[in-house]
C-alpha atoms as a PDB file:
ATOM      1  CA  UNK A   1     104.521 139.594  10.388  1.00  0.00           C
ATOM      2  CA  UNK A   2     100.573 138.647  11.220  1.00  0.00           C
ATOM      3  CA  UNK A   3      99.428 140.605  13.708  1.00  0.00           C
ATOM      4  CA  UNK A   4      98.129 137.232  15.298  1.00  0.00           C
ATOM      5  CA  UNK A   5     102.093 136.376  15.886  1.00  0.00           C
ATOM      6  CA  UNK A   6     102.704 139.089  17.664  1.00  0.00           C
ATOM      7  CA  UNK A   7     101.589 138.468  21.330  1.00  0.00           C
ATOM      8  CA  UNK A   8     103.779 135.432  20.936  1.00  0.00           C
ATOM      9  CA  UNK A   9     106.735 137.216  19.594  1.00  0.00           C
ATOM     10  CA  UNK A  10     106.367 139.923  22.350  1.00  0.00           C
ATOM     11  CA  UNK A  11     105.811 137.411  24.925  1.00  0.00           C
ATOM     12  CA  UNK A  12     109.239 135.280  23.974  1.00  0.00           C
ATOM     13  CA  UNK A  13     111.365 137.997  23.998  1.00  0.00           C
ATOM     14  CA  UNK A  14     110.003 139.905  27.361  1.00  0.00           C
ATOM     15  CA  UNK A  15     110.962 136.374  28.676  1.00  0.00           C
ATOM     16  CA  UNK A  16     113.936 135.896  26.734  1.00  0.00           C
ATOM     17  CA  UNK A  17     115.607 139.493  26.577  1.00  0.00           C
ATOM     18  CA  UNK A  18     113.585 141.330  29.087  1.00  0.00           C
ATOM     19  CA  UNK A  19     112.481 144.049  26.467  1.00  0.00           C
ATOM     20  CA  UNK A  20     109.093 144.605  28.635  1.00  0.00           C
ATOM     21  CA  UNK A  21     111.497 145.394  31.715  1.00  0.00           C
ATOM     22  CA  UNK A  22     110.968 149.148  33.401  1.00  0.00           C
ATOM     23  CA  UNK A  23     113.750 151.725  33.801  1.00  0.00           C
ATOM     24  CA  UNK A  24     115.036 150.475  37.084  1.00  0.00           C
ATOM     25  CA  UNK A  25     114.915 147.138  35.626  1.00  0.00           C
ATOM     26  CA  UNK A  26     116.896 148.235  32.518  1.00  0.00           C
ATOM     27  CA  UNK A  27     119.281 150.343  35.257  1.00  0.00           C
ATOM     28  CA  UNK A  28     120.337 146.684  36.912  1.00  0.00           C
ATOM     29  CA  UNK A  29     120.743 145.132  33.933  1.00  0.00           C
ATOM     30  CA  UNK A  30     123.321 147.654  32.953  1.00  0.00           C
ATOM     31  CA  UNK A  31     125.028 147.622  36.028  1.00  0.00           C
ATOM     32  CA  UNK A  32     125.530 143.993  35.689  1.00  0.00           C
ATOM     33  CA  UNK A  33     127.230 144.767  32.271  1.00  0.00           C
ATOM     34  CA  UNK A  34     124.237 143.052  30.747  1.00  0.00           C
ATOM     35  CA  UNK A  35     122.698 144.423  27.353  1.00  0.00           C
ATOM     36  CA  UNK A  36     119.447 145.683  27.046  1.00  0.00           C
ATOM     37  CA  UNK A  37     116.766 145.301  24.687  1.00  0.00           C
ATOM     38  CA  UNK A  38     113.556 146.960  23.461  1.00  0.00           C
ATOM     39  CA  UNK A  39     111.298 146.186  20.830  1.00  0.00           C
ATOM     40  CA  UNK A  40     110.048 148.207  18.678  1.00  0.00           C
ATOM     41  CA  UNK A  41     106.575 147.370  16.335  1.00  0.00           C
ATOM     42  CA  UNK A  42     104.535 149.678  13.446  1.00  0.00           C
ATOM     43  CA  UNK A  43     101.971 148.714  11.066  1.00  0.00           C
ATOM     44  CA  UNK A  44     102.374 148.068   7.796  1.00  0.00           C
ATOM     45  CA  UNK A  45     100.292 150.401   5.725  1.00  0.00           C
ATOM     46  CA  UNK A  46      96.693 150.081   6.840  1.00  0.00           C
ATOM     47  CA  UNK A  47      95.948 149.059  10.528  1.00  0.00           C
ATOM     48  CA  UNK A  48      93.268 146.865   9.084  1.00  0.00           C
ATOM     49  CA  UNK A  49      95.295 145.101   6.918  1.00  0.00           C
ATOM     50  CA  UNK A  50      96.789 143.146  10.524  1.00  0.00           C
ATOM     51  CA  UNK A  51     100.050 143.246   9.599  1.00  0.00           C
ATOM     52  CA  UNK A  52     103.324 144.592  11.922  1.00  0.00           C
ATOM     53  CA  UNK A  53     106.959 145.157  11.149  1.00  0.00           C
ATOM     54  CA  UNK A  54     109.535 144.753  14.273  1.00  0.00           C
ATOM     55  CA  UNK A  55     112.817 145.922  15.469  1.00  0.00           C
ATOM     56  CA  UNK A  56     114.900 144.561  18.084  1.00  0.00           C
ATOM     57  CA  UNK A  57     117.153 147.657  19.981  1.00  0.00           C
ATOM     58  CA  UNK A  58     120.009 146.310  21.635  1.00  0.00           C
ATOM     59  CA  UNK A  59     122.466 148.177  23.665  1.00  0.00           C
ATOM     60  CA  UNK A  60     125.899 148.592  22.611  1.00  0.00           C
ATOM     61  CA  UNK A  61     127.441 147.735  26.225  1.00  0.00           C
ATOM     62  CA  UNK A  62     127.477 144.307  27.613  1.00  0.00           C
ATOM     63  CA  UNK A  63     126.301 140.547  26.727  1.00  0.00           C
ATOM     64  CA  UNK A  64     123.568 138.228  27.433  1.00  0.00           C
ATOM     65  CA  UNK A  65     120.933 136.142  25.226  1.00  0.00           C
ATOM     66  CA  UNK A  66     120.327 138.656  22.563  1.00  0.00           C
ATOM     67  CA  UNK A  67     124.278 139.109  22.034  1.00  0.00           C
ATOM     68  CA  UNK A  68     124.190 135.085  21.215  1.00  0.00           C
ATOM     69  CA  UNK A  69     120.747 134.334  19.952  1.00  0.00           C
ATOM     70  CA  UNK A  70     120.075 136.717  17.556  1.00  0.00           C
ATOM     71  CA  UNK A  71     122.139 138.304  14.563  1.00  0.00           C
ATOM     72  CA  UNK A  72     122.349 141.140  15.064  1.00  0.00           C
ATOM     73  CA  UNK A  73     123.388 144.485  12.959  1.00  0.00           C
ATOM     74  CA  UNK A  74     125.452 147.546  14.153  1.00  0.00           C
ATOM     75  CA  UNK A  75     122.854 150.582  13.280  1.00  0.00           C
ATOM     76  CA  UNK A  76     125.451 152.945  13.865  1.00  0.00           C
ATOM     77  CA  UNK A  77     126.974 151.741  10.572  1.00  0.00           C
ATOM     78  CA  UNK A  78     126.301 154.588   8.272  1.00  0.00           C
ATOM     79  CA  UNK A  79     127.093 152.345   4.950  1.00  0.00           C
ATOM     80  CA  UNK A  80     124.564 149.882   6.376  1.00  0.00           C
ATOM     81  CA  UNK A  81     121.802 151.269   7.510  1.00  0.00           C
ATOM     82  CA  UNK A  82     118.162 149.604   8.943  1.00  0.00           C
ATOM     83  CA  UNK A  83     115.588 150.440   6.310  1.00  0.00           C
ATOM     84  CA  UNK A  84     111.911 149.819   7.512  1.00  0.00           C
ATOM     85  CA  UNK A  85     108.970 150.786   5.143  1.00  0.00           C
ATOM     86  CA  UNK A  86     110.750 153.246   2.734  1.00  0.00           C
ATOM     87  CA  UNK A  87     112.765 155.002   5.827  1.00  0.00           C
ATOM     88  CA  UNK A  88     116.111 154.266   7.651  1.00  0.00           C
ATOM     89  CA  UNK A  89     117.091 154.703  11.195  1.00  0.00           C
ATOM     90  CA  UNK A  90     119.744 157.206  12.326  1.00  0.00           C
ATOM     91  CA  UNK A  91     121.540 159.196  15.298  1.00  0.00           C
ATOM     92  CA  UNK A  92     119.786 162.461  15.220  1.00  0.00           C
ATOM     93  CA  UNK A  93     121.390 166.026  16.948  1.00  0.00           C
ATOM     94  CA  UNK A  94     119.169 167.565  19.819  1.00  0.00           C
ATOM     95  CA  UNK A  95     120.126 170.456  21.077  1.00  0.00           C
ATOM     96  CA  UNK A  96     121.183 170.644  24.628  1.00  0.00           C
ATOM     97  CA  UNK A  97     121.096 166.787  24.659  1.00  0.00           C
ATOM     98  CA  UNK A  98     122.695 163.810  23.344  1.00  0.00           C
ATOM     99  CA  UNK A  99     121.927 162.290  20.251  1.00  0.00           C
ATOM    100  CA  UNK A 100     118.590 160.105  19.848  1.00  0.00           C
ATOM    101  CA  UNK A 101     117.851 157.676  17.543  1.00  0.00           C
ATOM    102  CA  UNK A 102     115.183 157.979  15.317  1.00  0.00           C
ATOM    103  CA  UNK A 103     113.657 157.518  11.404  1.00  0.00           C
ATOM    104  CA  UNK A 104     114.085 159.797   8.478  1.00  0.00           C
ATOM    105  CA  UNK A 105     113.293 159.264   4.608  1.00  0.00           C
ATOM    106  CA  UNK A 106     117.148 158.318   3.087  1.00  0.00           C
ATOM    107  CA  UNK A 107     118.715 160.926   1.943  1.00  0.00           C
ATOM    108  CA  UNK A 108     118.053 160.768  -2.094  1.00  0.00           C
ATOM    109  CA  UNK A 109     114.632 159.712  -1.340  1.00  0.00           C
ATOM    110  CA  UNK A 110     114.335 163.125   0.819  1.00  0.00           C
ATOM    111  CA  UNK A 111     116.411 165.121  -2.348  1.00  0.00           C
ATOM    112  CA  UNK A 112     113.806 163.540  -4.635  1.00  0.00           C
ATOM    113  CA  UNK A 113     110.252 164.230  -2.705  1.00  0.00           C
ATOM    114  CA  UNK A 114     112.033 168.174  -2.188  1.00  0.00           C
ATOM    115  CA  UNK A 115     112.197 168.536  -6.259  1.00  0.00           C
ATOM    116  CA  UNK A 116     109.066 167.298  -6.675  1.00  0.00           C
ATOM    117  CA  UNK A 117     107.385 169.512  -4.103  1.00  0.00           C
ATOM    118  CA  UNK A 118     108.564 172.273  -5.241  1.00  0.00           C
ATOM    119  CA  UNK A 119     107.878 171.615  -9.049  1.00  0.00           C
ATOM    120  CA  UNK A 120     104.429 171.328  -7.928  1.00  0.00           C
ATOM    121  CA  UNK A 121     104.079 174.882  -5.482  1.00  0.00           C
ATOM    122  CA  UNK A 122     105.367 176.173  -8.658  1.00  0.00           C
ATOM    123  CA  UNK A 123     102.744 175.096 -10.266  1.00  0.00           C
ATOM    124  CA  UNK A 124      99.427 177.644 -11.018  1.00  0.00           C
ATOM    125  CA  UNK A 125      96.697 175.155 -10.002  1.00  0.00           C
ATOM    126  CA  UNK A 126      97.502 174.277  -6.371  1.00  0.00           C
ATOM    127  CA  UNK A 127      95.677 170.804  -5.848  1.00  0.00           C
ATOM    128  CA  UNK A 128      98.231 168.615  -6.902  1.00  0.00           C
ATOM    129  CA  UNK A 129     100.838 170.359  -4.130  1.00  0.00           C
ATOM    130  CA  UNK A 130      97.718 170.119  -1.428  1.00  0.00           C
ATOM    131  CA  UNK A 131      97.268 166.949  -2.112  1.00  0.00           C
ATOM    132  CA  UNK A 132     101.485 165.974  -1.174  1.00  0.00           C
ATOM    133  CA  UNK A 133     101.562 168.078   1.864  1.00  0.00           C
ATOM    134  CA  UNK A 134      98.291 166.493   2.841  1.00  0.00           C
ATOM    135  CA  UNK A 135      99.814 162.628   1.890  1.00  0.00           C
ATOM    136  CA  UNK A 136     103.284 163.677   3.922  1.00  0.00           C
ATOM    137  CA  UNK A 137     101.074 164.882   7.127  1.00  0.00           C
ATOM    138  CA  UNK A 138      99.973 160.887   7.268  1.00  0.00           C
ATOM    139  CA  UNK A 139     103.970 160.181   8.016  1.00  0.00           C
ATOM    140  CA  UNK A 140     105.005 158.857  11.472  1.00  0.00           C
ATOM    141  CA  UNK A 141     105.916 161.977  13.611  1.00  0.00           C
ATOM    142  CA  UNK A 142     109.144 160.438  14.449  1.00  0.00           C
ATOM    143  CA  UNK A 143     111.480 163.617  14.873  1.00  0.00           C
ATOM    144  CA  UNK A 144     113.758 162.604  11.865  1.00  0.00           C
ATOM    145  CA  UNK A 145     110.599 162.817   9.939  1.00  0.00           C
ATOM    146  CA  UNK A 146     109.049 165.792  11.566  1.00  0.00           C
ATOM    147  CA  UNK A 147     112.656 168.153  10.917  1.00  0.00           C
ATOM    148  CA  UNK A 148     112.348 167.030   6.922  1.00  0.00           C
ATOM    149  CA  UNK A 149     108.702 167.925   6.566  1.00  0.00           C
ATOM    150  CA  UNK A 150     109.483 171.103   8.310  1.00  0.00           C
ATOM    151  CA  UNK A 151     112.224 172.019   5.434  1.00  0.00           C
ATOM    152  CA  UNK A 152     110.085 170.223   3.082  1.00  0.00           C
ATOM    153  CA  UNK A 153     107.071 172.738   3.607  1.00  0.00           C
ATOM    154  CA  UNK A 154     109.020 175.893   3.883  1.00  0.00           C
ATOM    155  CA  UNK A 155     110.441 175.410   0.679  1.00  0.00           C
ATOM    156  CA  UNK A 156     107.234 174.682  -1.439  1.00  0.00           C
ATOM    157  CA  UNK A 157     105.764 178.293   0.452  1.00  0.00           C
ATOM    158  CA  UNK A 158     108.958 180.332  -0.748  1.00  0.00           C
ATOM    159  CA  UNK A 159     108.504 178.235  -4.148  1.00  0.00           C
ATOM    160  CA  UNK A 160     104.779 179.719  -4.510  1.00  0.00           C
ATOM    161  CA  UNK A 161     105.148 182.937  -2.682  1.00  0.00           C
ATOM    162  CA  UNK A 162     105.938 184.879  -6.101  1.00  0.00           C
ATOM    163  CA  UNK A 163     102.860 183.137  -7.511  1.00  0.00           C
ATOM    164  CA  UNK A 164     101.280 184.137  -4.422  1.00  0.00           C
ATOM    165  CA  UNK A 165     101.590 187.433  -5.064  1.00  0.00           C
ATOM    166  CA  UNK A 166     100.379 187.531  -8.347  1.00  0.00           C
ATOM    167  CA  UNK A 167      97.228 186.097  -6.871  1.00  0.00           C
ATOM    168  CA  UNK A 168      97.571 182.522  -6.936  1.00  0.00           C
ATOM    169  CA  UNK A 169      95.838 180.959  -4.107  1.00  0.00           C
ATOM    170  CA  UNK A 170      98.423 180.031  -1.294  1.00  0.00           C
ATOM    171  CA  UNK A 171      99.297 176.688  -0.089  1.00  0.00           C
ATOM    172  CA  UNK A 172      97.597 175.305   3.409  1.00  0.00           C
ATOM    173  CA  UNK A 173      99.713 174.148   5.494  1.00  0.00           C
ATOM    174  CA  UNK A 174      99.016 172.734   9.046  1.00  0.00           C
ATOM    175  CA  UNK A 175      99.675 174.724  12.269  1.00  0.00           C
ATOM    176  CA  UNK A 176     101.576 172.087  13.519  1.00  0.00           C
ATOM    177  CA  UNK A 177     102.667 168.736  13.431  1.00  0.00           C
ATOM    178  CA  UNK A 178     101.946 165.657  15.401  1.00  0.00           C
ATOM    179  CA  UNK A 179     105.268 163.766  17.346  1.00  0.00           C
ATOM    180  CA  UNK A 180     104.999 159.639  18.564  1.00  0.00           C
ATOM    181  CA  UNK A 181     106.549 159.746  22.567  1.00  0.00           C
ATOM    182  CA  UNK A 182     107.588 156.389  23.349  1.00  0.00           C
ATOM    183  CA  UNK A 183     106.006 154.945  26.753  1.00  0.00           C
ATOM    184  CA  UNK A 184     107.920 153.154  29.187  1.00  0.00           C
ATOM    185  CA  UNK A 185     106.827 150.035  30.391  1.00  0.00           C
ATOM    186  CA  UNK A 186     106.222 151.430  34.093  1.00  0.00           C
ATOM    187  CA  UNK A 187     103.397 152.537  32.239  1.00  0.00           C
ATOM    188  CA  UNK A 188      99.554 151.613  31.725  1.00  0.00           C
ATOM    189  CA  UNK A 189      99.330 150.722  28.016  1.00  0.00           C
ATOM    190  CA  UNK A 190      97.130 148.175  26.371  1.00  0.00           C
ATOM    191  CA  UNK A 191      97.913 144.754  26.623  1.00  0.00           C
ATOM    192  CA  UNK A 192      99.023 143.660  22.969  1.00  0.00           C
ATOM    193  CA  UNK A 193      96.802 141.135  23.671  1.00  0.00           C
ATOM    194  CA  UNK A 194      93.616 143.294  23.950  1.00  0.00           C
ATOM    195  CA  UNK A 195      94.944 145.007  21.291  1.00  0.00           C
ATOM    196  CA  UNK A 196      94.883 141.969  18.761  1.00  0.00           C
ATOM    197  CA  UNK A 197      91.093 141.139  19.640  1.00  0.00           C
ATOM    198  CA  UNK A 198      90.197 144.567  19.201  1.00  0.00           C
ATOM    199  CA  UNK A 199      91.749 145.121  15.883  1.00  0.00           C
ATOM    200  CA  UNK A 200      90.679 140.945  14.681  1.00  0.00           C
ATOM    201  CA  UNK A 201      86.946 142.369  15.358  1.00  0.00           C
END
């Protein structure tokens, strides 16, 4: 979508589906057996480029507008899942807590990128393994995300630690990685508005 669409798009469905509504907003809607909704946007590729994917969330409990005005998909559906710029959305385990929702690469996609990282920390020149760890750094820190590259770099360092010690130089990897925290519409943010002009300029 055209990043010039968006305002509108955000605009309809805060009126239609209250998706800009705050937590004790959210709270009465559930207690009226009413389902919720919140919308979810990302670039696509480059910021510059001006152009947005978008995701409408809707509770599993209760009716309303969204239930009958949009066609909707059951994400929970593991032989159907949402796919959204090369990665799919899925219940993830926390521990201590219940599970959250959140992206991942799909499965042979994940097996795939593993095989090839290590081929290349096998490898005697390191630049070309560099180079991947520095390309999946620019991923989203969703947590999905964040728990793959995690096994994803700890298997290309045990992959070169025997090169390692035959003096290879070692991999670089960073000290830690960066997470996205959602922010509640309670609050300040920029207006999507502002936002647009900004990024138009």
């Amino acid at each position: 979508m055209p990043l010039e669409r968006a305002e509108a798009l955000v605009t309809k469905f805060a009126e239609r589906y209250g998706v800009l509504e705050s937590a004790s907003e959210a709270r009465q809607r559930r207690r009226h057996k009413l389902a919720r909704a919140r919308l979810h946007m990302g670039f696509v590729g480059r910021v510059e480029d001006g152009h947005l994917w978008w995701l409408l969330l809707v509770s599993r409990e209760g009716e309303g507008p969204v239930t009958t005005l949009e066609k909707l998909y059951a994400a929970q559906d593991k032989h159907h899942r949402i796919h959204i710029m090369g990665l799919e959305l899925v219940r993830y385990p926390r521990p201590g807590s219940v599970e959250r929702w959140t992206w991942r690469l799909p499965t042979d996609a994940y097996r795939l990128l593993l095989k090839h990282a290590v081929a290349l920390a096998r490898h005697q020149d390191p630049r070309q393994a560099q180079a991947l760890i520095n390309h999946e750094m620019r991923r989203p820190g969703y947590r999905g995300i964040r728990t793959q590259r995690k096994e994803l770099f700890r298997a290309m360092a045990r992959a070169r630690a025997p090169l390692v010690k035959r003096g290879a130089a070692p991999l670089v990897f960073p000290e830690s990685q960066f997470w996205l925290r959602m922010l509640s519409a309670d609050m300040e943010s920029i207006p999507l508005g502002v936002l647009v002009r900004r990024l138009r300029r």
